[in-house]
Structure formats: C-alpha cells, structure tokens
Protein backbone atom coordinates (compact mmCIF):
# COMPACT_ATOMS: atom_id res chain seq x y z
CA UNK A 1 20.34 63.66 -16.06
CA UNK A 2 17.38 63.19 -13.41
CA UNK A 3 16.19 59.71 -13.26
CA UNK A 4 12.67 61.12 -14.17
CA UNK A 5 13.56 62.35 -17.28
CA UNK A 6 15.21 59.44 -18.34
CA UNK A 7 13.60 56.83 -21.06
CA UNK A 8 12.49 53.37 -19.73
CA UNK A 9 15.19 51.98 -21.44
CA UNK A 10 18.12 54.18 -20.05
CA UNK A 11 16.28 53.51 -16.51
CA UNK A 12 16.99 49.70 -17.54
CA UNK A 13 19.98 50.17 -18.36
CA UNK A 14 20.93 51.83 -15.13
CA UNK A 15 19.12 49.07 -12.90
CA UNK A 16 21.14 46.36 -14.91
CA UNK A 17 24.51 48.36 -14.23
CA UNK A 18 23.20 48.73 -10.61
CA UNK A 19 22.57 45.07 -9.64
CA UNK A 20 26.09 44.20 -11.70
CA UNK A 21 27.84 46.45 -9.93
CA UNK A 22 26.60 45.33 -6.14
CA UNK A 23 26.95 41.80 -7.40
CA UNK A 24 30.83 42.51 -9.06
CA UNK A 25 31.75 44.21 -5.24
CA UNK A 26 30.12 41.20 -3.25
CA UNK A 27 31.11 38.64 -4.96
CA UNK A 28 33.99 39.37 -7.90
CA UNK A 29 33.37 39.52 -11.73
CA UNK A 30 33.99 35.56 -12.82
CA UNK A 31 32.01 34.59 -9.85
CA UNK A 32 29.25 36.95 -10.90
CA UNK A 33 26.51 35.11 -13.92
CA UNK A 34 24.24 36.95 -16.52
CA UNK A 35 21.69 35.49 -14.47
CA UNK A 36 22.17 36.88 -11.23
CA UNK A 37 23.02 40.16 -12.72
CA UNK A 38 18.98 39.40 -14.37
CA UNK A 39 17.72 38.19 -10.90
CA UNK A 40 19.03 41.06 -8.95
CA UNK A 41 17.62 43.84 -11.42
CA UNK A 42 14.57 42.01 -12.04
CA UNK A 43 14.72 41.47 -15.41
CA UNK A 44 14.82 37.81 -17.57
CA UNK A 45 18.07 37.50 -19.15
CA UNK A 46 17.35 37.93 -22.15
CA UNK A 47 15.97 41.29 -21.14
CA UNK A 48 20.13 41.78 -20.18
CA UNK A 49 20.93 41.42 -24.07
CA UNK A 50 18.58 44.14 -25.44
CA UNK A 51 20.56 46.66 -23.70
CA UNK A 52 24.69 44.97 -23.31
CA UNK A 53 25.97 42.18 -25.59
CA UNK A 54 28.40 40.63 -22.73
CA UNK A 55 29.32 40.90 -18.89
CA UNK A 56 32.39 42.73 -20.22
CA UNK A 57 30.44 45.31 -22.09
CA UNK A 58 28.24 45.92 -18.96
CA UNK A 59 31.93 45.81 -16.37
CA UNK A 60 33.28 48.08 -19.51
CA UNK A 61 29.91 50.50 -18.79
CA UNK A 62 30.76 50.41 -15.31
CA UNK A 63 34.25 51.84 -15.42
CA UNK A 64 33.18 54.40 -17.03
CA UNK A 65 30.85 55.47 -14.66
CA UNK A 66 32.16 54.58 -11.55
CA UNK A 67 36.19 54.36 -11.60
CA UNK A 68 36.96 55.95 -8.57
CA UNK A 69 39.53 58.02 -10.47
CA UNK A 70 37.11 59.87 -11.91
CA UNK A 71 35.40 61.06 -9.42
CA UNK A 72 38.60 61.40 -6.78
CA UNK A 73 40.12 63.73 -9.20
CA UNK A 74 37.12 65.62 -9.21
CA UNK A 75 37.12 66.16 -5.68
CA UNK A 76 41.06 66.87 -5.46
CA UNK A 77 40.40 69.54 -7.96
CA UNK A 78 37.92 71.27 -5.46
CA UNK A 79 40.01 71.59 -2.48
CA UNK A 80 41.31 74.85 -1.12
CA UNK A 81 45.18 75.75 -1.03
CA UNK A 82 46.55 79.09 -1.46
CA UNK A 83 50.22 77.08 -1.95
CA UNK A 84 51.40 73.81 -3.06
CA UNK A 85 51.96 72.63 0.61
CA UNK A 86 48.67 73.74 1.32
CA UNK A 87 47.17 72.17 -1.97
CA UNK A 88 48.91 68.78 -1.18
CA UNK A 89 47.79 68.76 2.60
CA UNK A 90 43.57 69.35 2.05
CA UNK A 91 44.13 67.38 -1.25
CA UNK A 92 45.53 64.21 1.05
CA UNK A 93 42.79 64.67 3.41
CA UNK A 94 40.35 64.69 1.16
CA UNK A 95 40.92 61.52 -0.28
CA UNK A 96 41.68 59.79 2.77
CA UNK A 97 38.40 60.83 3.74
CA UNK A 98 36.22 59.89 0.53
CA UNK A 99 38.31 56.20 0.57
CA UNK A 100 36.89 55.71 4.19
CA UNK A 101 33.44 56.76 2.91
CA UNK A 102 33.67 54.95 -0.63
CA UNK A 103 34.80 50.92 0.07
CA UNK A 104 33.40 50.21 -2.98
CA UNK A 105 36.04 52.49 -4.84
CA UNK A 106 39.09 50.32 -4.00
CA UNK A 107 36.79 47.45 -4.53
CA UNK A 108 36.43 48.34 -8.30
CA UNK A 109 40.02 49.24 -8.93
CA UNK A 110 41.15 46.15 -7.84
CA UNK A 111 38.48 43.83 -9.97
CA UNK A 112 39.92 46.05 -12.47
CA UNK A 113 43.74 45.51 -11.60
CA UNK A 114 43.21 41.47 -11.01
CA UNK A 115 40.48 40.50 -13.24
CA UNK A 116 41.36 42.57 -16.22
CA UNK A 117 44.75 43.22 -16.02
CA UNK A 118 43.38 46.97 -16.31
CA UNK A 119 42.79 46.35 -20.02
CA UNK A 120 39.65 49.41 -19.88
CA UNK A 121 41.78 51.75 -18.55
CA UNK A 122 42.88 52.94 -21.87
CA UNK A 123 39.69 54.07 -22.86
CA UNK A 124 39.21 55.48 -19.64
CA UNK A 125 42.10 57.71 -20.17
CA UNK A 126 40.23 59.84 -22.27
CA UNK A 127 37.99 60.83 -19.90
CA UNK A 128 40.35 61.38 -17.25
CA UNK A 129 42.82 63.82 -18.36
CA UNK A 130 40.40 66.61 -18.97
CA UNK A 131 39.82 66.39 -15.22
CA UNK A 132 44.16 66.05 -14.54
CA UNK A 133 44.90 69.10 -16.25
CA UNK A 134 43.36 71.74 -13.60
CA UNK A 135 44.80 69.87 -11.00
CA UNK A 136 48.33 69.72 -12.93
CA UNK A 137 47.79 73.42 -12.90
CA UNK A 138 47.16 73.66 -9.46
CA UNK A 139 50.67 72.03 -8.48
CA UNK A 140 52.94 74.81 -10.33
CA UNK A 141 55.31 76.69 -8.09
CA UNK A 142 55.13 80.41 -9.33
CA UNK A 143 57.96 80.53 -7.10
CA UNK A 144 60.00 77.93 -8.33
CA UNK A 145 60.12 76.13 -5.26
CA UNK A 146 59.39 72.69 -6.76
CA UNK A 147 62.05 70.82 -8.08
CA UNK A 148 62.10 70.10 -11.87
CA UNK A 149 59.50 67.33 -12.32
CA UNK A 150 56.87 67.36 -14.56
CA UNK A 151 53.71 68.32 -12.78
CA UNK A 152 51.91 64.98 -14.37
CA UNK A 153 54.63 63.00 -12.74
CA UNK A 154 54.02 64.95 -9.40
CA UNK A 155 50.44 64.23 -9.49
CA UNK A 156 50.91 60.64 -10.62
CA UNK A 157 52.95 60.12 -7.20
CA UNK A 158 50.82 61.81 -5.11
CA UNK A 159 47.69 59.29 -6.19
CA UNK A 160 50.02 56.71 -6.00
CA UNK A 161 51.20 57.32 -2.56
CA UNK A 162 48.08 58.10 -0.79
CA UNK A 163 46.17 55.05 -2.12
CA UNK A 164 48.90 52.88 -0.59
CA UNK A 165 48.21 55.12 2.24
CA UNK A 166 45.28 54.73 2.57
CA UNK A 167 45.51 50.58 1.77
CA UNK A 168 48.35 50.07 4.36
CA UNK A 169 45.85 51.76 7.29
CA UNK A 170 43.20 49.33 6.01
CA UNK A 171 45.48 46.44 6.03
CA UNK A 172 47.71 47.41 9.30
CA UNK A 173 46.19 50.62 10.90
CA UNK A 174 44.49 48.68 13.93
CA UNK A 175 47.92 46.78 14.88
CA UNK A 176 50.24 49.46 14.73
CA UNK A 177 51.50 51.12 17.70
CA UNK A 178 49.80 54.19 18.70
CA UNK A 179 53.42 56.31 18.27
CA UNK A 180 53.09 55.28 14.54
CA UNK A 181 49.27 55.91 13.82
CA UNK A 182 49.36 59.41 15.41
CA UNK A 183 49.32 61.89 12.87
CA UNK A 184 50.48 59.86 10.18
CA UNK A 185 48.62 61.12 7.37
CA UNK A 186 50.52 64.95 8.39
CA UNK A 187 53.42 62.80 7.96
CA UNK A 188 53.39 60.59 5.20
CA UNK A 189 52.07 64.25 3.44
CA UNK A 190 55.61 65.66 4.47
CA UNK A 191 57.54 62.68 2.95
CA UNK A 192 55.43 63.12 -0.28
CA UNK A 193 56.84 66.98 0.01
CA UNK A 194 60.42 66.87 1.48
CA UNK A 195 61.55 63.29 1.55
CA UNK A 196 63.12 61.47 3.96
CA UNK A 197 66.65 62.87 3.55
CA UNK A 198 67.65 65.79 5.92
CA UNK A 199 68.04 68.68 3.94
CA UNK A 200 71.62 70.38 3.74
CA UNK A 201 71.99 73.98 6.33
C-alpha cells in the first residue's frame, strides 16, 4: 500500500518499526530500550504502547516484514534458467548479489538466530512456503537428471550453502589468496551440483 494512502496510525506504526529496526541493526535487540525506539521515531513512549504491547511484539512485526527469506526467495523465484544448472547458476548470483547490497539482511537473521533462538520463525513459516513452492517447481528434472532428493531438501541446501557462501567471503574473502577467490562463486555452484567426488567414466 502507498504510504499516502495509509491512516496516521498505520504511518505510526511504520515509523515505530522503522526507528526499531535501525536501532535492532546498530546496536542489537537487548541493548535496544522502548525509549530509544520512542526517541528515534519521535514519538513519547507511551505513544509506542497504543500501537505494540512489547519490544518482542514490535521485533515479532519486524520479521514479518523484513526476514530476508522472504524477500530472497522472491527474487530466486524471478531468475531466468531454461535448466536446473542454469536455474542454480543465476539463482546463486542473484543472491550473492542482493547479500552484498542488503547488510542489514544477515544482520536480522542473526538477531534472530542469537537473540531468539529463532523462536518467530514458526510463524514465519506460513508465509514462506507459498513463495518455496514455485521455486521447488523450478528445480524438477523433466529429464530425470537429478538424483532422488526431494526438491524441498534441494532447495533447503542450496540456501544453506550460499549463505555460508556468502558469510565465509565476508569473514575471509580479503585474506584469501587470489587462486582461491577467482571464480569461486562458479565453483562453489558446481560443488552444490556435482560434488566433490570424481564421477565414474
């Protein structure tokens, strides 16, 4: 919905989840008060209460706005690729790209991971898998050329692996040799697709 059309309150609403949100990123969730959340989107505190009862409920608001996983599956599920290898290669890119972009994203999983113990995720869930099933979809072999795994397992490992992609370049990127950061996203992509074994002539 355009801001304009939106009531005062839901504009309130979405100021308070703003300033939370910058402050949760900067500064973690414990660290973060009621009151700075009220300083930073100019409201009293008490103002906070009219619209969320806790901190929780307004960290709870913004998972479900802003997990990254929402949005990341959205953009995997736009990607071009006629074939699975294709799929898997502009799919990999992709995200690579939008985690460079999008700090914030990994910033939010991980308040969510450490601070939570990623008790919203449940609830989350729901949202989610409306968005998974195109993409599982997507990842069937008409020609049978995928080994017998269950195309929500397939796309479970592929997030998996190219977050901790993505994570180990943040962490180690700059120090590794240059032999071992040229094209190592091409390469990780054709471990994810043919392992590490050689394959049997």
């Amino acid at each position: 919905m355009a801001e304009e059309n939106l009531s005062k309150g839901e504009r309130t609403r979405m100021a308070i989840e703003e300033a939370a949100y910058e402050l949760f990123l900067e500064q973690g969730y414990s660290a973060t008060s009621m009151r700075q959340v009220a300083e930073r989107a100019g409201l009293a505190v008490g103002g906070i209460y009219n619209h969320f009862a806790s901190k929780d409920a307004i960290f709870e608001a913004i998972i479900h706005d802003k997990h990254p996983y929402k949005q990341i599956l959205a953009l995997v599920s736009a990607v071009p690729g006629e074939t699975v290898d294709e799929f898997i290669h502009n799919a990999a890119q992709a995200l690579v790209e939008e985690l460079g972009r999008r700090p914030d994203f990994l910033k939010l999983m991980f308040i969510e991971i450490v601070e939570f113990n990623t008790k919203h995720m449940a609830g989350l869930m729901e949202e989610i898998i409306p968005q998974v099933l195109p993409l599982i979809q997507r990842i069937q072999s008409p020609d049978g050329a995928l080994r017998p795994i269950h195309p929500a397992i397939i796309l479970r490992a592929f997030l998996g692996m190219f977050f901790s992609y993505f994570i180990m370049e943040m962490m180690a990127g700059q120090v590794m040799p240059p032999e071992m950061r040229e094209d190592s996203l091409d390469i990780f992509v054709d471990i994810f697709l043919h392992g590490i074994i050689k394959s049997e002539l």
